[in-house]
C-alpha atoms as a PDB file:
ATOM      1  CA  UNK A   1       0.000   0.000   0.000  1.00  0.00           C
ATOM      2  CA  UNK A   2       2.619   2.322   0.737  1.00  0.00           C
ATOM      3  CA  UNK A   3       4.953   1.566  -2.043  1.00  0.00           C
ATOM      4  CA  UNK A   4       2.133   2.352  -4.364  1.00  0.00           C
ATOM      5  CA  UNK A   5       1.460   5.576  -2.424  1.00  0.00           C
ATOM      6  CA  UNK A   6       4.879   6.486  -3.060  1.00  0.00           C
ATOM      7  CA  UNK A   7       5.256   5.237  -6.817  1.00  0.00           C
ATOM      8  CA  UNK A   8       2.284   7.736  -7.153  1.00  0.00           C
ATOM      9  CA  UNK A   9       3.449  10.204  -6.016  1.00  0.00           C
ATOM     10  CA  UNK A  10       7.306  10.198  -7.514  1.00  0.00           C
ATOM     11  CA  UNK A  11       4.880   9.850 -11.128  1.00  0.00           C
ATOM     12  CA  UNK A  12       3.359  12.778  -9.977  1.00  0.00           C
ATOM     13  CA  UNK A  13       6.779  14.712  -9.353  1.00  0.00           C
ATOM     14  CA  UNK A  14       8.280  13.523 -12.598  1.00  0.00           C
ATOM     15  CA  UNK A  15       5.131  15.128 -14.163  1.00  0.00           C
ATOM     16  CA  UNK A  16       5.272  18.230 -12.634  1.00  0.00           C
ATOM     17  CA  UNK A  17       9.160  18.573 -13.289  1.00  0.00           C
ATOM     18  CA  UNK A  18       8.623  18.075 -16.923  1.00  0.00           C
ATOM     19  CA  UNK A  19       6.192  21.541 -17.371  1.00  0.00           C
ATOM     20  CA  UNK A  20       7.484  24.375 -18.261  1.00  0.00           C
ATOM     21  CA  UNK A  21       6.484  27.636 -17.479  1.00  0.00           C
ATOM     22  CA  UNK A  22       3.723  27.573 -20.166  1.00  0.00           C
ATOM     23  CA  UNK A  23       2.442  25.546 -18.543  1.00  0.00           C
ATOM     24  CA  UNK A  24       2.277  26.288 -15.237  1.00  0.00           C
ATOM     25  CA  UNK A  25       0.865  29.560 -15.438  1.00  0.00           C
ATOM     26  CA  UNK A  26      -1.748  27.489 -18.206  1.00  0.00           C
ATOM     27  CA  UNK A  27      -2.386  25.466 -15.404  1.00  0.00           C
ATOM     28  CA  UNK A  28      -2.772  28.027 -12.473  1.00  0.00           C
ATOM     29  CA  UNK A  29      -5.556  29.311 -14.850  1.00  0.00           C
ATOM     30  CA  UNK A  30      -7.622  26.406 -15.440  1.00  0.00           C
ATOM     31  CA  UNK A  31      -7.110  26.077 -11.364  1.00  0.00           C
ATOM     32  CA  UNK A  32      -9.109  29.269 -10.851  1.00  0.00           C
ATOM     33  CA  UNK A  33     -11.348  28.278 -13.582  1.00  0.00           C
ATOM     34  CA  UNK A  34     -11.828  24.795 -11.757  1.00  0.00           C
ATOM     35  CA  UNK A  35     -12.461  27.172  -8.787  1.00  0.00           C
ATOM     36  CA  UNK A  36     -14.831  29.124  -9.454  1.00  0.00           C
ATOM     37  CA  UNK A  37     -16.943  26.614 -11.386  1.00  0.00           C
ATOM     38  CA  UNK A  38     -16.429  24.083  -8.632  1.00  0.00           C
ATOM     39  CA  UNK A  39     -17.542  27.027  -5.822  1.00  0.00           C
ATOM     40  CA  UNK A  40     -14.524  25.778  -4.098  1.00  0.00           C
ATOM     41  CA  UNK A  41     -12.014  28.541  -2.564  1.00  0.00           C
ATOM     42  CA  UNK A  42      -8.257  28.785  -1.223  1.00  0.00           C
ATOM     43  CA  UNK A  43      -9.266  28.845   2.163  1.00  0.00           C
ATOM     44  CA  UNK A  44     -11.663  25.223   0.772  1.00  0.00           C
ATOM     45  CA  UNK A  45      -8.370  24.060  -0.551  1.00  0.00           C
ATOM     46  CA  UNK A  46      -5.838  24.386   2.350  1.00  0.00           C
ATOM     47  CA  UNK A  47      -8.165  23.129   5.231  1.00  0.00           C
ATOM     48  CA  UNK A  48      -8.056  19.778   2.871  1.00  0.00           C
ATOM     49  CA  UNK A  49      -4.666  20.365   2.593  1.00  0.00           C
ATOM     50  CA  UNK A  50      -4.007  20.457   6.561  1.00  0.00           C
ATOM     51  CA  UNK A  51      -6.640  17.750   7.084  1.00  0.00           C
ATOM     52  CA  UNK A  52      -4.434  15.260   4.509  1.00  0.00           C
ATOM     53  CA  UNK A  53      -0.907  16.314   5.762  1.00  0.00           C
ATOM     54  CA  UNK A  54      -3.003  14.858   9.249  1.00  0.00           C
ATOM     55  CA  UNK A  55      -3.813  11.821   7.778  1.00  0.00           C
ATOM     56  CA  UNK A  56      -0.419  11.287   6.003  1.00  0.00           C
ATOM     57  CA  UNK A  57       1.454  11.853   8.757  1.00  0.00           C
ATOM     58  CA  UNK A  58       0.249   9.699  10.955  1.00  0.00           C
ATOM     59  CA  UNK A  59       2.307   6.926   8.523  1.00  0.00           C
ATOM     60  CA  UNK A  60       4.983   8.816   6.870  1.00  0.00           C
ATOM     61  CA  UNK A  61       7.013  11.842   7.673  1.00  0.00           C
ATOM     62  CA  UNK A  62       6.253  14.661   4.970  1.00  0.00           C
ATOM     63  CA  UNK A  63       7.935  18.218   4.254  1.00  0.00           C
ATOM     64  CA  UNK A  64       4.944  20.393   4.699  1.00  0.00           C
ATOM     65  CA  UNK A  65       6.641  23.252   2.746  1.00  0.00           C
ATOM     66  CA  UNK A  66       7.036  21.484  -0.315  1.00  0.00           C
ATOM     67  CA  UNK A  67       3.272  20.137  -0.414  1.00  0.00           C
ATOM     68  CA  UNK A  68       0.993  21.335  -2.940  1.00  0.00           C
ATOM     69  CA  UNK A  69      -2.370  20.781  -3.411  1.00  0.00           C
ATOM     70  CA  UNK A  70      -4.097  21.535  -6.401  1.00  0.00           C
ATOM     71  CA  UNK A  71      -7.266  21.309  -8.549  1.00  0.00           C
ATOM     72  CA  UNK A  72      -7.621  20.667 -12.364  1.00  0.00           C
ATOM     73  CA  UNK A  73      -9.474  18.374 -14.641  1.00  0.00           C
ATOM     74  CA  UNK A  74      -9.445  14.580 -15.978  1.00  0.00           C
ATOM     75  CA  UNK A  75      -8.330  14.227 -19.213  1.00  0.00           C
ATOM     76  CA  UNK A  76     -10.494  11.549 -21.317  1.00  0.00           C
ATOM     77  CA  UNK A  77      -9.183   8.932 -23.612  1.00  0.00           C
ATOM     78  CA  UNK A  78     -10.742  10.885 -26.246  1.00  0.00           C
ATOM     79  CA  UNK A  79      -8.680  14.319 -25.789  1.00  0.00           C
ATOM     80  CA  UNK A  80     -11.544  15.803 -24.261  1.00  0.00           C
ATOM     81  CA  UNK A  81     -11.923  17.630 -20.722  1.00  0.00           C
ATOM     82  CA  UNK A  82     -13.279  15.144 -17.916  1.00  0.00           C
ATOM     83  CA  UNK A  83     -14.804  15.711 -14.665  1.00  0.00           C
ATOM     84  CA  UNK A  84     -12.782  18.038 -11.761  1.00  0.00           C
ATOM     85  CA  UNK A  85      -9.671  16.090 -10.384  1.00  0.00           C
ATOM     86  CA  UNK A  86      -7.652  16.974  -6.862  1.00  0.00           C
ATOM     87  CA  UNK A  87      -3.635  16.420  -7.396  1.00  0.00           C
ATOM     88  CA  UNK A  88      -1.479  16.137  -4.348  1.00  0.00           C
ATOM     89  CA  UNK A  89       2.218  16.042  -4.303  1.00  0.00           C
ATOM     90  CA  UNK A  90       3.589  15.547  -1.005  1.00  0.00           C
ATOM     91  CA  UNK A  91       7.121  14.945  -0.668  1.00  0.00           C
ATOM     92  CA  UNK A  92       7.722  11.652   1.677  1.00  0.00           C
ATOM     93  CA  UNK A  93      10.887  11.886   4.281  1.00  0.00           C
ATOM     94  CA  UNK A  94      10.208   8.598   5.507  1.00  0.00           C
ATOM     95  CA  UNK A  95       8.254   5.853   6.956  1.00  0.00           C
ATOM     96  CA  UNK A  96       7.825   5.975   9.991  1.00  0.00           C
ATOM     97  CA  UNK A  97       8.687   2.105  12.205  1.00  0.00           C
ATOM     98  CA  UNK A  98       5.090   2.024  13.242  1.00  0.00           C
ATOM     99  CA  UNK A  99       3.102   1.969   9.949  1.00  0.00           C
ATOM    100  CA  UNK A 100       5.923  -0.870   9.395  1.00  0.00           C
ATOM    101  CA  UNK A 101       4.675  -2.126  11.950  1.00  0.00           C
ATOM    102  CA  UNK A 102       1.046  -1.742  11.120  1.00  0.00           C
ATOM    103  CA  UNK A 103       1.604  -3.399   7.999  1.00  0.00           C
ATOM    104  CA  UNK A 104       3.606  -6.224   9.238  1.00  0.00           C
ATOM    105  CA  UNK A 105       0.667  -7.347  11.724  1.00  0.00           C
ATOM    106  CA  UNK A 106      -2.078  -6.398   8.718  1.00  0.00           C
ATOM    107  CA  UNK A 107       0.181  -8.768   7.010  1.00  0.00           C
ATOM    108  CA  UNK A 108       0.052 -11.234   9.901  1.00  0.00           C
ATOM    109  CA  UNK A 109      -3.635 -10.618  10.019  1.00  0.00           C
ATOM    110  CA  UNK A 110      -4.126 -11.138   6.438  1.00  0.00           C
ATOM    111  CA  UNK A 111      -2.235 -14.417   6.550  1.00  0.00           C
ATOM    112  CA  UNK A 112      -4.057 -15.182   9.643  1.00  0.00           C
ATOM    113  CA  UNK A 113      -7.584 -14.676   7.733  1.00  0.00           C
ATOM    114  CA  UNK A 114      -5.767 -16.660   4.611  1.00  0.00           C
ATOM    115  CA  UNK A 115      -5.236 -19.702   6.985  1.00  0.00           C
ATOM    116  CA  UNK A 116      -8.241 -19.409   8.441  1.00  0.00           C
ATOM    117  CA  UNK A 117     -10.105 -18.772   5.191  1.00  0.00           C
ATOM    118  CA  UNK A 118      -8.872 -21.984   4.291  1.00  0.00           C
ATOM    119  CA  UNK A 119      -9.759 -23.671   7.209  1.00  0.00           C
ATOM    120  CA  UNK A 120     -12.764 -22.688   6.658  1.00  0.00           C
ATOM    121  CA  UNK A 121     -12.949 -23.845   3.451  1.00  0.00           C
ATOM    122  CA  UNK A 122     -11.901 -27.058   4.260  1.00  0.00           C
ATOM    123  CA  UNK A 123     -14.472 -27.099   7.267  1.00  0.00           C
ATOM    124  CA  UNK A 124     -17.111 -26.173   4.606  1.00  0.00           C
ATOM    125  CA  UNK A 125     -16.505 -28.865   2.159  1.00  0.00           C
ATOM    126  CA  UNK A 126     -16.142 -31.383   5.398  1.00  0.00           C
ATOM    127  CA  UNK A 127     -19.565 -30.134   6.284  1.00  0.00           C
ATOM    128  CA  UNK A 128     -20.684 -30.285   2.616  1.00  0.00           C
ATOM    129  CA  UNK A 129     -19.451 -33.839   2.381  1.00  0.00           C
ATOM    130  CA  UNK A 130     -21.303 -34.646   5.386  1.00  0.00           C
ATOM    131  CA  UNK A 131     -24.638 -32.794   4.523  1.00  0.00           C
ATOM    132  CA  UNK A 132     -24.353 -34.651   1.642  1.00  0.00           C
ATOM    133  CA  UNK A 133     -23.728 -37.965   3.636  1.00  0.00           C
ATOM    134  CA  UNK A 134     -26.961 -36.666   5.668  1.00  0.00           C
ATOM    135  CA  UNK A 135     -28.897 -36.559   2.617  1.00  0.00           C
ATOM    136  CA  UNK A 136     -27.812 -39.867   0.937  1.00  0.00           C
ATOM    137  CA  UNK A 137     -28.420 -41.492   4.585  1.00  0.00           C
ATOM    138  CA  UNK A 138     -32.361 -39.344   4.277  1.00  0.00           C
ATOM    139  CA  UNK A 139     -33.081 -40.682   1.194  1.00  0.00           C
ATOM    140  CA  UNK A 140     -32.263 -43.995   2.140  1.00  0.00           C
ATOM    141  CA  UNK A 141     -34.584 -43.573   5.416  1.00  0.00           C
ATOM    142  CA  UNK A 142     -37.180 -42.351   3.186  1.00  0.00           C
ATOM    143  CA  UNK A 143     -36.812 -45.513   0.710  1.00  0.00           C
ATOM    144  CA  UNK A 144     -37.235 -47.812   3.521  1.00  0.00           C
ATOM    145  CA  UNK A 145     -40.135 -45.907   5.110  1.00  0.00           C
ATOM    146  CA  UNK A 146     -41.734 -46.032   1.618  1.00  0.00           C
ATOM    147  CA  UNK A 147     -40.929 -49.605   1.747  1.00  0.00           C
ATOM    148  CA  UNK A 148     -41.904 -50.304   5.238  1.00  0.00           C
ATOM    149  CA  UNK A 149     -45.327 -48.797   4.391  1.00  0.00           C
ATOM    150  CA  UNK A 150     -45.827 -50.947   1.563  1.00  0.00           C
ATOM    151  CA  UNK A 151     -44.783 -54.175   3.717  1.00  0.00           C
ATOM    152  CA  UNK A 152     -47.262 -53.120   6.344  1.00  0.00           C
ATOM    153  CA  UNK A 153     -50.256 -51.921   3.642  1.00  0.00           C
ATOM    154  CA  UNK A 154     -49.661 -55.965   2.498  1.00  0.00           C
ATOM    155  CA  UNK A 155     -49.556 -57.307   6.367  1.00  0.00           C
ATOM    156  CA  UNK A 156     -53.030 -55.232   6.962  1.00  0.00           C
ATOM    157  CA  UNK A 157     -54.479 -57.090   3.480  1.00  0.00           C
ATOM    158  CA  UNK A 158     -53.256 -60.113   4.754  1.00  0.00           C
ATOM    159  CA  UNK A 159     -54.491 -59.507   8.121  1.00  0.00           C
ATOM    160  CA  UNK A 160     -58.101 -57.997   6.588  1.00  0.00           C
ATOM    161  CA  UNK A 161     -58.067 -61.781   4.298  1.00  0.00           C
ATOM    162  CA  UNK A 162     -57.075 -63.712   7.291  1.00  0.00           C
ATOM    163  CA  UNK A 163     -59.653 -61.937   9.330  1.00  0.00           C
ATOM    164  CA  UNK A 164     -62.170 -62.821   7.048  1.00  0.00           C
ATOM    165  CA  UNK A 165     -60.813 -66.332   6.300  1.00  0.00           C
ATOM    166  CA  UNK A 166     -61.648 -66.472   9.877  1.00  0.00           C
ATOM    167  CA  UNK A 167     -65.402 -65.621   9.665  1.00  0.00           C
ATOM    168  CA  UNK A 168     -65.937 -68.080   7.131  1.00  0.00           C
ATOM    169  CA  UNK A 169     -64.388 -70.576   9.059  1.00  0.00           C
ATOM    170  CA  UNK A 170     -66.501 -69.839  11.729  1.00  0.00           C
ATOM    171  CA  UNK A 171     -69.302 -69.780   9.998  1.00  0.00           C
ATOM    172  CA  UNK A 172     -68.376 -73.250   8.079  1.00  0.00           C
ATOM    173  CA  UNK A 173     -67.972 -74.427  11.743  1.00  0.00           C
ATOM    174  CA  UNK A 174     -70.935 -73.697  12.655  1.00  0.00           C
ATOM    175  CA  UNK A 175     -72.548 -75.164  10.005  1.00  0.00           C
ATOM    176  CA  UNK A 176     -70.834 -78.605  10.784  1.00  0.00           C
ATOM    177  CA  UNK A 177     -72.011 -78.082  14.562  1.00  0.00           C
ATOM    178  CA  UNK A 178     -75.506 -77.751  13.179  1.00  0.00           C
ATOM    179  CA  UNK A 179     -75.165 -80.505  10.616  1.00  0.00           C
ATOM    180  CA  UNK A 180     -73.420 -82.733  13.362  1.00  0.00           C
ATOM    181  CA  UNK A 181     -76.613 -82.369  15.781  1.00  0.00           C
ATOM    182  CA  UNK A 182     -78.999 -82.938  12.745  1.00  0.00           C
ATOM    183  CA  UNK A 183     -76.945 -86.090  12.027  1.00  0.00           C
ATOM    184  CA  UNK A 184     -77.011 -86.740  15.281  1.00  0.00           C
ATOM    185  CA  UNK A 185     -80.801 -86.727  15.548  1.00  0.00           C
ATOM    186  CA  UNK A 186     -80.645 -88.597  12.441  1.00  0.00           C
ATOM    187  CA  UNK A 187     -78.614 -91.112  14.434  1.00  0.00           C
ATOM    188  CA  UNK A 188     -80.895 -91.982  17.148  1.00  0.00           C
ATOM    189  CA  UNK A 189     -84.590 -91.607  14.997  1.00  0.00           C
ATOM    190  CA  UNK A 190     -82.458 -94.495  12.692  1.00  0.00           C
ATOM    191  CA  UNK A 191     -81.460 -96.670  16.062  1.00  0.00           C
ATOM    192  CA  UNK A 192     -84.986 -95.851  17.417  1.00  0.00           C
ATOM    193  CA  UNK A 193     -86.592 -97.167  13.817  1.00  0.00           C
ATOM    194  CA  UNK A 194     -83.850-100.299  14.238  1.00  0.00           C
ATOM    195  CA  UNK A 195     -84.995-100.896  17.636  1.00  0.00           C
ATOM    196  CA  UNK A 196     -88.927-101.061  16.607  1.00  0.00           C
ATOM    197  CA  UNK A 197     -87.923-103.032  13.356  1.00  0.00           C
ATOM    198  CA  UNK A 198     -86.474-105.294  15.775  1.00  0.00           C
ATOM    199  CA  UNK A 199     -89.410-105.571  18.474  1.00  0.00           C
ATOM    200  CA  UNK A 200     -91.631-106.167  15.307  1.00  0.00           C
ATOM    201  CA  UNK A 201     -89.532-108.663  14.427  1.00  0.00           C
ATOM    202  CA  UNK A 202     -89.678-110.485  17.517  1.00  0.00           C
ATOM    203  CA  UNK A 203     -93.327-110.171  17.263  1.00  0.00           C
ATOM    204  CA  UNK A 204     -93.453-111.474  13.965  1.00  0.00           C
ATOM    205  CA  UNK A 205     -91.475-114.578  14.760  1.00  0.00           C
ATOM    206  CA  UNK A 206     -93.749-115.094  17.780  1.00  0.00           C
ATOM    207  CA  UNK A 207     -96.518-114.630  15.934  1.00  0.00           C
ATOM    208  CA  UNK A 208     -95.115-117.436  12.793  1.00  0.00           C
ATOM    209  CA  UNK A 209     -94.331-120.323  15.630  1.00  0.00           C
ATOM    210  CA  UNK A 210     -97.793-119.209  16.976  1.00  0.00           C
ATOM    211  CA  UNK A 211     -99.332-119.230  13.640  1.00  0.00           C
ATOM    212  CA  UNK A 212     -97.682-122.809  12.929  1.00  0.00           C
ATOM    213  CA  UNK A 213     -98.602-124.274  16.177  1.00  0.00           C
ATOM    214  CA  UNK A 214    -102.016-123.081  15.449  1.00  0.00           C
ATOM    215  CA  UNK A 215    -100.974-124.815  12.051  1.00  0.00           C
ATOM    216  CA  UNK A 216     -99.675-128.011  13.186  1.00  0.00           C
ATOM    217  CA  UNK A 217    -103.052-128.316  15.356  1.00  0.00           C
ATOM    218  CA  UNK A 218    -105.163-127.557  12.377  1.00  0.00           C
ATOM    219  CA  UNK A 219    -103.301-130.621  10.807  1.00  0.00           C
ATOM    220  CA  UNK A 220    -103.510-132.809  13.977  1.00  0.00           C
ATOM    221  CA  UNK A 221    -107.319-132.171  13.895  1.00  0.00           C
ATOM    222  CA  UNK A 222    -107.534-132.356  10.451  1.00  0.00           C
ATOM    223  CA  UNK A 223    -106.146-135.971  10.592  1.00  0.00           C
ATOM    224  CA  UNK A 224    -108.295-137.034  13.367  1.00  0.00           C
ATOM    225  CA  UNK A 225    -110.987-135.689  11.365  1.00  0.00           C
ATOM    226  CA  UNK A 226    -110.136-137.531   8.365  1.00  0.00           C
ATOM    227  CA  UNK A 227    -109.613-140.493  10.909  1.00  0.00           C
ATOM    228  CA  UNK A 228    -112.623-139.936  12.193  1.00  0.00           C
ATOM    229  CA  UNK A 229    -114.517-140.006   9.333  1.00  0.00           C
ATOM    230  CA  UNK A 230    -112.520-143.407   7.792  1.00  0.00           C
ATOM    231  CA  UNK A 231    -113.870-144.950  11.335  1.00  0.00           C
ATOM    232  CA  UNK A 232    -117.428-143.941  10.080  1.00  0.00           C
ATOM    233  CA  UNK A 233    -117.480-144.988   6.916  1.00  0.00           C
ATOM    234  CA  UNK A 234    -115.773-148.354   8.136  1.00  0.00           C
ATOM    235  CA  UNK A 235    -118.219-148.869  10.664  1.00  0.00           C
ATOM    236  CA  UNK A 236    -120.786-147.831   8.505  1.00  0.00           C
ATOM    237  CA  UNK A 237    -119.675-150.781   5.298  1.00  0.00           C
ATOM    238  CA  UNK A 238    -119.144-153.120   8.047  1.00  0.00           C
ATOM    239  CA  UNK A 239    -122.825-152.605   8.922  1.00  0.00           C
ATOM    240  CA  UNK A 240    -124.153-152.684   5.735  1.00  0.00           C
ATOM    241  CA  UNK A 241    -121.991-155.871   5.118  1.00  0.00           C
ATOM    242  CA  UNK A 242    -124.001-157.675   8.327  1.00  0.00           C
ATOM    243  CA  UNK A 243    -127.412-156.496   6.683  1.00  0.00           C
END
């Protein structure tokens, strides 16, 4: 910073050694010109004056005598007349040790803020890395929640089927309690109907050794009958015989 300072104003001194007179006095005129159209005066001028020999020295020591402050205008690329410029040429002694020192610790400071800037950096692009980590590792989370919710959507269909594979199984149990009672029922009218078929079957054998005793007499009676009636007609010849 203060190199430059000084490189501009040694450019400045060469320029100002290289007028001539013509010059100079051309330029003290345009300087009251550029005062009066500026509204700025001498007594303007000089308080900047004391107010940057202030500032300046508080770096550098100056010669105060040989300052000089002045005010003209820009030239343009073009040739033409620019906007109102201030021109300082202060002639520089020396530096004084403690801007030296100033700029050795804005140095340090600037180095400091490098390093640090680069920490920084590097801090960033750890926390970028891991943001990005964070992400990935969301994304994921978010895959397997999607895929979680899908598992359990299919565990509540299989639960809601299940359920009602239940009911009807219920239900079909049911219906085999009621058909096992009926066929129950069924059971004992059929041993009930076996157990009178078989009481009417005793009857009817009593009844068929009754009915062929009552048979077998018939034929005993028959045969004394026919007996009978042999004796008769016997007895009967025999007497017609003795007649």
């Amino acid at each position: 910073m203060f190199e430059n300072l000084l490189n501009f104003f040694k450019k400045k001194n060469k320029i100002e050694d290289a007028k001539s007179n013509k010059d100079t006095a051309k330029e003290r005129l345009h300087l009251v010109l550029m005062q009066d159209r500026a509204n700025v005066s001498a007594d303007f001028l000089e308080m900047m004056k004391q107010e940057i020999i202030e500032v300046i020295k508080k770096y550098v020591n100056v010669d105060e005598d040989e300052i000089n402050v002045t005010l003209t205008n820009q030239v343009n690329s073009d040739g033409t007349t620019g906007a109102p410029a201030l021109y300082a040429n202060i002639p520089i002694k020396e530096i004084k040790n403690e801007a030296r020192t100033v700029k050795i610790k804005k140095d340090e400071i600037t180095i400091n803020n490098t390093e640090n800037s680069k920490e920084n950096q590097a801090i960033n692009k750890d926390n970028q890395a891991k943001s990005k980590e964070k992400q990935e590792a969301n994304k994921e989370n978010q895959v397997k929640n999607k895929e979680n919710q899908v598992t359990d959507k299919d565990n509540q269909k299989t639960s809601k089927e299940n359920q009602v594979k239940n009911k009807e199984n219920q239900v079909t149990n049911k219906e085999n309690q009621v058909t096992n009672k009926e066929n129950q029922v069924t059971s004992k009218e059929k041993q009930e109907i076996n157990e009178d078929n078989q009481e009417k079957s005793k009857e009817n054998k009593v009844t068929s050794k009754e009915n062929q005793e009552t048979n077998k007499e018939k034929q005993a009676k028959s045969k004394e009958n026919q007996n009978n009636e042999i004796k008769r007609t016997n007895v009967i010849e025999q007497d017609g015989a003795e007649n």
